[in-house]
C-alpha atoms as a PDB file:
ATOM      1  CA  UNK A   1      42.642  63.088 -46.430  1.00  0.00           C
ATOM      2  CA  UNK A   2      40.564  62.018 -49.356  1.00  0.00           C
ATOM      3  CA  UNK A   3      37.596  64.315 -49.004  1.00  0.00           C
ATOM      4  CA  UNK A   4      35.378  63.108 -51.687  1.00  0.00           C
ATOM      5  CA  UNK A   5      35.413  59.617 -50.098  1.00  0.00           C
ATOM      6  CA  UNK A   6      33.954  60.988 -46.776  1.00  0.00           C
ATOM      7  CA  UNK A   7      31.558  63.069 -48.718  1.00  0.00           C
ATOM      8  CA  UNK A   8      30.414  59.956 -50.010  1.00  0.00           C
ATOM      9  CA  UNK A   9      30.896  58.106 -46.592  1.00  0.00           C
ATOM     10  CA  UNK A  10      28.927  61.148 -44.886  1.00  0.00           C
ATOM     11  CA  UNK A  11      26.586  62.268 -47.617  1.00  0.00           C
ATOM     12  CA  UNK A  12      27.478  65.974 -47.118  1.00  0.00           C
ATOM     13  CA  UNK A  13      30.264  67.979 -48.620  1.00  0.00           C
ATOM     14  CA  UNK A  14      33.409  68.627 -46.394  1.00  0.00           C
ATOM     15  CA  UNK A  15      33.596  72.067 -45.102  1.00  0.00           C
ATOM     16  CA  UNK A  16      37.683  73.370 -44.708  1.00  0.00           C
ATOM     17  CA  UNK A  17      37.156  77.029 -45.230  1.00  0.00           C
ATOM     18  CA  UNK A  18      34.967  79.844 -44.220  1.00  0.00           C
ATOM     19  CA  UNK A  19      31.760  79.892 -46.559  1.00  0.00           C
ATOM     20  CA  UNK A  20      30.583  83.392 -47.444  1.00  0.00           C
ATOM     21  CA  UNK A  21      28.088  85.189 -46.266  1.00  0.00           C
ATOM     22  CA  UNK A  22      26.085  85.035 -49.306  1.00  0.00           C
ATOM     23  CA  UNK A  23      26.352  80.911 -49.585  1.00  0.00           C
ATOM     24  CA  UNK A  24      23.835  79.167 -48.276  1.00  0.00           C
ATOM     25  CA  UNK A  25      23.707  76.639 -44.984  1.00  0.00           C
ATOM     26  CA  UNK A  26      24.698  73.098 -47.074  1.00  0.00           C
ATOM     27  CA  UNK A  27      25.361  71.305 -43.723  1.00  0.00           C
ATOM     28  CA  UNK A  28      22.581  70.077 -41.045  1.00  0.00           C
ATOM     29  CA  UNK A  29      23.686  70.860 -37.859  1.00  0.00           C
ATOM     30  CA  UNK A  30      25.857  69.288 -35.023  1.00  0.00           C
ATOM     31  CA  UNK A  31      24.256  67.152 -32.708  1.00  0.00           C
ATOM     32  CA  UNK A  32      27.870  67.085 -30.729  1.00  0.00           C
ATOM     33  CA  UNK A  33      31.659  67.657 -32.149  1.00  0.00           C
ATOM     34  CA  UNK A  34      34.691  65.304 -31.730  1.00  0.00           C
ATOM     35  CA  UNK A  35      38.340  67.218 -32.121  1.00  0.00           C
ATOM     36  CA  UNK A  36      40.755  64.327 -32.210  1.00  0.00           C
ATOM     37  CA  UNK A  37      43.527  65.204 -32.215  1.00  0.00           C
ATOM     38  CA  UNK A  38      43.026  68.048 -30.043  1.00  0.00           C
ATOM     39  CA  UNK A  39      46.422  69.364 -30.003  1.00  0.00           C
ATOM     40  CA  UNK A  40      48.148  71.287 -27.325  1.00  0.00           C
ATOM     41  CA  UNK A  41      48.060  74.555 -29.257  1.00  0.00           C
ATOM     42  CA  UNK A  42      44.305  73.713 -30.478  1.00  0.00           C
ATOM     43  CA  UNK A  43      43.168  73.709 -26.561  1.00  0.00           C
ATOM     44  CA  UNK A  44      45.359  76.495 -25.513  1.00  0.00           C
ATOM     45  CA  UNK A  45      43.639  78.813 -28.203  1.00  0.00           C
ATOM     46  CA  UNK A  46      40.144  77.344 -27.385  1.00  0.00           C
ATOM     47  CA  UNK A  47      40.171  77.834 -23.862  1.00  0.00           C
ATOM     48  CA  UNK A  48      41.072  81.279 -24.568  1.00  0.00           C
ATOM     49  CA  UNK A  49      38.252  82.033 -26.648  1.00  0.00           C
ATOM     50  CA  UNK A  50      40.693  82.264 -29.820  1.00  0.00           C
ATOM     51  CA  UNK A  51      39.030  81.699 -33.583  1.00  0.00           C
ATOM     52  CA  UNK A  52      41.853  82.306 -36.114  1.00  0.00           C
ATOM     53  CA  UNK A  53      40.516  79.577 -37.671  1.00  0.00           C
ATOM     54  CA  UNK A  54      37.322  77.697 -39.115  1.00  0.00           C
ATOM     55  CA  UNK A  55      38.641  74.654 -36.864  1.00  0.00           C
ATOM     56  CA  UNK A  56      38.244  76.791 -34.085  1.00  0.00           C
ATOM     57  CA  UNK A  57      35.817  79.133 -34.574  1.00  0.00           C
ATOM     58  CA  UNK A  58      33.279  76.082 -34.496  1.00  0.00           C
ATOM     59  CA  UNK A  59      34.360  75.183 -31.429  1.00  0.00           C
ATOM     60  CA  UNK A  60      34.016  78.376 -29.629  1.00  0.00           C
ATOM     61  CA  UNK A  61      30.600  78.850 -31.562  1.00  0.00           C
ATOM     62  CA  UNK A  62      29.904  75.294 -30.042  1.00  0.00           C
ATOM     63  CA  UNK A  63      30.506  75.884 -26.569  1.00  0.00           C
ATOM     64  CA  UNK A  64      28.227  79.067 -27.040  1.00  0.00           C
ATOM     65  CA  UNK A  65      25.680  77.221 -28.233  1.00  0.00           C
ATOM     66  CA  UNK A  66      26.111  74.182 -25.586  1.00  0.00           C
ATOM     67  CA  UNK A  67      26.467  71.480 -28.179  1.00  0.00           C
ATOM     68  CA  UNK A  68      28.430  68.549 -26.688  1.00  0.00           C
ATOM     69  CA  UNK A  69      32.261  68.497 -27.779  1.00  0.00           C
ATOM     70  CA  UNK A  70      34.485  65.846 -27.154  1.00  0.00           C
ATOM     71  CA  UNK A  71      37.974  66.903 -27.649  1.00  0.00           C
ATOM     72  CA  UNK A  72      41.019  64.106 -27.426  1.00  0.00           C
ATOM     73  CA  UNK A  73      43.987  66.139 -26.091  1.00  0.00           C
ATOM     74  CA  UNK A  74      47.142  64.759 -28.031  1.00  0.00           C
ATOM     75  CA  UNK A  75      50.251  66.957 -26.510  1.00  0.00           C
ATOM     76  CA  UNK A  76      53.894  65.863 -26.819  1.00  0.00           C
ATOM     77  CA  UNK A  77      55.033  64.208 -23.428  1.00  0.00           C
ATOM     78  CA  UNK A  78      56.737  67.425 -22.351  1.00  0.00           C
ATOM     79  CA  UNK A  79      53.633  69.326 -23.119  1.00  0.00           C
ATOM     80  CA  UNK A  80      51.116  66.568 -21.483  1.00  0.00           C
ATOM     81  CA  UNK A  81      53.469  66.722 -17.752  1.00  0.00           C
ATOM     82  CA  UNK A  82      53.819  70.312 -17.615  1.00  0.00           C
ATOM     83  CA  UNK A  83      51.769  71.418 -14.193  1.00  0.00           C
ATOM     84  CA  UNK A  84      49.676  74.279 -16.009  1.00  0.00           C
ATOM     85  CA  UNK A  85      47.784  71.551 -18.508  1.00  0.00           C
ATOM     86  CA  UNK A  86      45.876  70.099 -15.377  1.00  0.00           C
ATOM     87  CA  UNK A  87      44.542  73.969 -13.802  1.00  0.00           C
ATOM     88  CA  UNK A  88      44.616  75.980 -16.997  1.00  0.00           C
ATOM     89  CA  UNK A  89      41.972  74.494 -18.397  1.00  0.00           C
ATOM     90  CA  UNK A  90      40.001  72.723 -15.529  1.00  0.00           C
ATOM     91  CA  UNK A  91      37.255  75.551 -15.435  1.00  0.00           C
ATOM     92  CA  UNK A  92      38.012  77.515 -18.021  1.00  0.00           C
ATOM     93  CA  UNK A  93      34.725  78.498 -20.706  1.00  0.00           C
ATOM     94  CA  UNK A  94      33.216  75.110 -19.796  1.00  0.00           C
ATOM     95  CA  UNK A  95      35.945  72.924 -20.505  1.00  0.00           C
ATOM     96  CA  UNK A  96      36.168  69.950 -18.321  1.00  0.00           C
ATOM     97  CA  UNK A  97      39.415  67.402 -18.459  1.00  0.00           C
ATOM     98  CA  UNK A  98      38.955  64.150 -18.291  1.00  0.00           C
ATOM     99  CA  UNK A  99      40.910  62.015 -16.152  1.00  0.00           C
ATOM    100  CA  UNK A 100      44.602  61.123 -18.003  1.00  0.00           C
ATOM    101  CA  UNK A 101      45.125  57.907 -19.835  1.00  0.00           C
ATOM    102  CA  UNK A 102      47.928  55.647 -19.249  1.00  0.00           C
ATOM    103  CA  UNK A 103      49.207  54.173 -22.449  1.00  0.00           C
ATOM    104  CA  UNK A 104      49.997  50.083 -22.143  1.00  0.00           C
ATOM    105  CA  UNK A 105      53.938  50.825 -23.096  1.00  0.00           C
ATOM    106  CA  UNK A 106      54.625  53.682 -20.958  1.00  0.00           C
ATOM    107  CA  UNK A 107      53.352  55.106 -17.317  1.00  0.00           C
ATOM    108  CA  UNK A 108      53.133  58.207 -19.273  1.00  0.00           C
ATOM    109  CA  UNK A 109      50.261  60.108 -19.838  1.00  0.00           C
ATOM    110  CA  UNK A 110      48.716  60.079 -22.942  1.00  0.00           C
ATOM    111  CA  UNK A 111      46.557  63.165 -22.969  1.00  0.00           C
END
């Protein structure tokens, strides 16, 4: 990812790491949050309120704060049929899922 281009593109400096506690605020804040891809692991540790990183310790600070999040679920195939996706995370913190999408090549799910 070339993150001076979408600096440039965004007019704000790309956040990847914590900032201290001592740095100022450089960011406006979110009107809403897309996670795409949203991986399997990524929705597992947000629906259980886990922040081991700055990834997801936005997220969880989003849902606190009721900012809109989209988040596009990208599991493996094995991952996206397995019967706990569809309940696990149905009610959990918030979290609504979306209805699945069929890809054009496969009858699959996609999310």
């Amino acid at each position: 990812m070339d993150l001076d281009h979408l600096a440039n593109l965004t007019g704000h400096v790309v956040r990847y790491d914590y900032k201290q506690p001592d740095e100022p605020d450089v960011l406006p804040p979110p009107d809403a949050i897309v996670v795409a891809p949203a991986t399997f692991n990524t929705v597992n540790k947000w629906a259980a309120g886990i922040s081991d990183t700055l990834a997801l310790g936005i997220l969880n600070e989003a849902l606190g704060l009721g900012l809109p999040v989209i988040a596009v679920p990208f599991p493996n195939i094995a991952l996206a049929q397995a019967s706990s996706v569809p309940t696990q995370h149905g009610g959990s913190r918030g979290l609504r899922r979306a209805p699945p999408v069929r890809s054009r090549n496969s009858s699959a799910p996609n999310t």
